[in-house]
C-alpha atoms as a PDB file:
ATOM      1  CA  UNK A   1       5.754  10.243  -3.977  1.00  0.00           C
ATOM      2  CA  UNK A   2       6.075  12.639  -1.112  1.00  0.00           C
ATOM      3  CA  UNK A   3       5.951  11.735   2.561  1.00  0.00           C
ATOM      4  CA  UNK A   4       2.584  12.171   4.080  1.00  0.00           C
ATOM      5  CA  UNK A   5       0.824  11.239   7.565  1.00  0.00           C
ATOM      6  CA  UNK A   6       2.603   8.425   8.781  1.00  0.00           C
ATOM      7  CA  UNK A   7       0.455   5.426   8.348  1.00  0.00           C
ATOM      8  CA  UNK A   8      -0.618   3.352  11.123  1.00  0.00           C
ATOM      9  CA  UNK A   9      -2.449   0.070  11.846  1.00  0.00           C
ATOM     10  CA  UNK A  10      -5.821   1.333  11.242  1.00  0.00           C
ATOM     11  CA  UNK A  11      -4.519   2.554   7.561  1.00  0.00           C
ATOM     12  CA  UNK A  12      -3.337  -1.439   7.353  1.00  0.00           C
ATOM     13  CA  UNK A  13      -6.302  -2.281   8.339  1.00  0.00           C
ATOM     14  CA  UNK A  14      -8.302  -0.929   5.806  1.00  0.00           C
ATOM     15  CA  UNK A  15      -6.344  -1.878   2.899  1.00  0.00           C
ATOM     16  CA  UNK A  16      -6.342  -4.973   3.997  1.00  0.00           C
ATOM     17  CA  UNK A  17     -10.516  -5.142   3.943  1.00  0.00           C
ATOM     18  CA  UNK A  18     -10.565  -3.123   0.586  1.00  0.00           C
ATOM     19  CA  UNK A  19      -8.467  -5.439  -1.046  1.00  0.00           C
ATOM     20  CA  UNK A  20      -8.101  -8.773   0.755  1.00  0.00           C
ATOM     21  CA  UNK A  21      -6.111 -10.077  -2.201  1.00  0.00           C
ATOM     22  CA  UNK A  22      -3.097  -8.151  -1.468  1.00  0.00           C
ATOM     23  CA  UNK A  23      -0.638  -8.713   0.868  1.00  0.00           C
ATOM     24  CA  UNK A  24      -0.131  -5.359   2.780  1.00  0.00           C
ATOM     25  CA  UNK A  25       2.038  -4.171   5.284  1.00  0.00           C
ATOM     26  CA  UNK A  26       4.595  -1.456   5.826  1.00  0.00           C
ATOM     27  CA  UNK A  27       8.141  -0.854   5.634  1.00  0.00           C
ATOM     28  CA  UNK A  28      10.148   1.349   8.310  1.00  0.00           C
ATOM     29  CA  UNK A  29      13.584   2.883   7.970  1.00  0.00           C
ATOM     30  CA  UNK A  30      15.477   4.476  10.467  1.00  0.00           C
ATOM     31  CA  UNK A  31      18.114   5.690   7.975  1.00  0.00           C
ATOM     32  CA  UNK A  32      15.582   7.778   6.234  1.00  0.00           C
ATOM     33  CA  UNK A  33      13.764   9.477   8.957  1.00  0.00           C
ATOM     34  CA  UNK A  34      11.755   8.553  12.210  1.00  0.00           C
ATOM     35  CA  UNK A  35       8.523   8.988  10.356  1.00  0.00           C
ATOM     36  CA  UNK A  36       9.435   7.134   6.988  1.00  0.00           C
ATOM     37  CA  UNK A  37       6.702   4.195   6.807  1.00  0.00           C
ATOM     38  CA  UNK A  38       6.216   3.279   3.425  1.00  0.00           C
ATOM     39  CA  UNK A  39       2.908   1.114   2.696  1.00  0.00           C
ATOM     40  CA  UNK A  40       3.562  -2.252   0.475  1.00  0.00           C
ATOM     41  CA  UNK A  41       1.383  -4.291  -1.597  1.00  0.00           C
ATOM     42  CA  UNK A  42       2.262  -7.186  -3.422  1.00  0.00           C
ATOM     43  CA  UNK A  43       0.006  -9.886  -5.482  1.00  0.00           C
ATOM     44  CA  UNK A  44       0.629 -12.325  -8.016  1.00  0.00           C
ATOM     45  CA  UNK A  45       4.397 -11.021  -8.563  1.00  0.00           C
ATOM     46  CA  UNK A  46       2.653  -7.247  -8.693  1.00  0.00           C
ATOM     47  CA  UNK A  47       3.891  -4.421  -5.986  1.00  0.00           C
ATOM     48  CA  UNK A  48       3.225  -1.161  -5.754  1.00  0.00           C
ATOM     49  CA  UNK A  49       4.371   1.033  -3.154  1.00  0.00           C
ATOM     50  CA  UNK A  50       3.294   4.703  -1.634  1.00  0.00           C
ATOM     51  CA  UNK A  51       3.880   6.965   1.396  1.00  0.00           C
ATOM     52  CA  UNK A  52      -0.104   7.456   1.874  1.00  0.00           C
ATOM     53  CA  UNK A  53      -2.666   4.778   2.138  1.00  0.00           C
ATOM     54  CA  UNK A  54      -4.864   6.698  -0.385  1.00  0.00           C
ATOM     55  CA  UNK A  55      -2.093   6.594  -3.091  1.00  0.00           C
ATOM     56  CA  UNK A  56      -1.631   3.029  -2.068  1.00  0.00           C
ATOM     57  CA  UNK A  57      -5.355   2.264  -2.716  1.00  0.00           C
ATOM     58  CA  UNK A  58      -5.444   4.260  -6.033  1.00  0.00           C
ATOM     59  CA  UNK A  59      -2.103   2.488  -7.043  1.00  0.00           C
ATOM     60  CA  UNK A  60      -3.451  -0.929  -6.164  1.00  0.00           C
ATOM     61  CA  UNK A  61      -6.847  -0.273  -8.215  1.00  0.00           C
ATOM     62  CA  UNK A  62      -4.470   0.663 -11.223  1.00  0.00           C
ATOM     63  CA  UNK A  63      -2.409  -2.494 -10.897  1.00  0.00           C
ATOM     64  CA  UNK A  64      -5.821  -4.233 -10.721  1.00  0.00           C
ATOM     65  CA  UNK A  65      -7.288  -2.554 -13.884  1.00  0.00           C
ATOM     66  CA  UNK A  66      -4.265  -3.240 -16.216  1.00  0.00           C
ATOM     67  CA  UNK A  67      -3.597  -7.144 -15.428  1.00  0.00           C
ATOM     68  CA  UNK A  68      -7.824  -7.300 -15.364  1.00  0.00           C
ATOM     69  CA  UNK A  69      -7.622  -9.400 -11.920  1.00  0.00           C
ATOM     70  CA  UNK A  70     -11.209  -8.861 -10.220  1.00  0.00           C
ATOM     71  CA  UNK A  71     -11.413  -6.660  -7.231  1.00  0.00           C
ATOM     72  CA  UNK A  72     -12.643  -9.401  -4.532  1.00  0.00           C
END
């Protein structure tokens, strides 16, 4: 993972609508860098994490695909 655009409320936001079964929020760390925000997702037990909401999203789909939980 590298660090990308810092994600903001509107990249929360749409996770959130893509994938209403996951919990999603982000993570900030000052020791790490003012613009360090990494995206979580957890479900069932499941979490995957990225620095990007489209690697989120791809990583969430994955997660989805290999325990065969429906999308919605």
């Amino acid at each position: 993972m590298t660090n990308g655009p810092r994600p903001g409320s509107a990249d929360i936001d749409r996770l959130r609508t893509a994938h209403p079964l996951w919990a999603v929020a982000f993570w900030a760390s000052e020791a790490t860098g003012p613009d360090a925000r990494l995206l979580v997702a957890t479900r069932e037990g499941a979490r995957v994490r990225a620095w990007t909401a489209a690697e989120l999203s791809a990583l969430i789909a994955a997660e989805e695909q290999a325990h065969g939980w429906p999308r919605k």
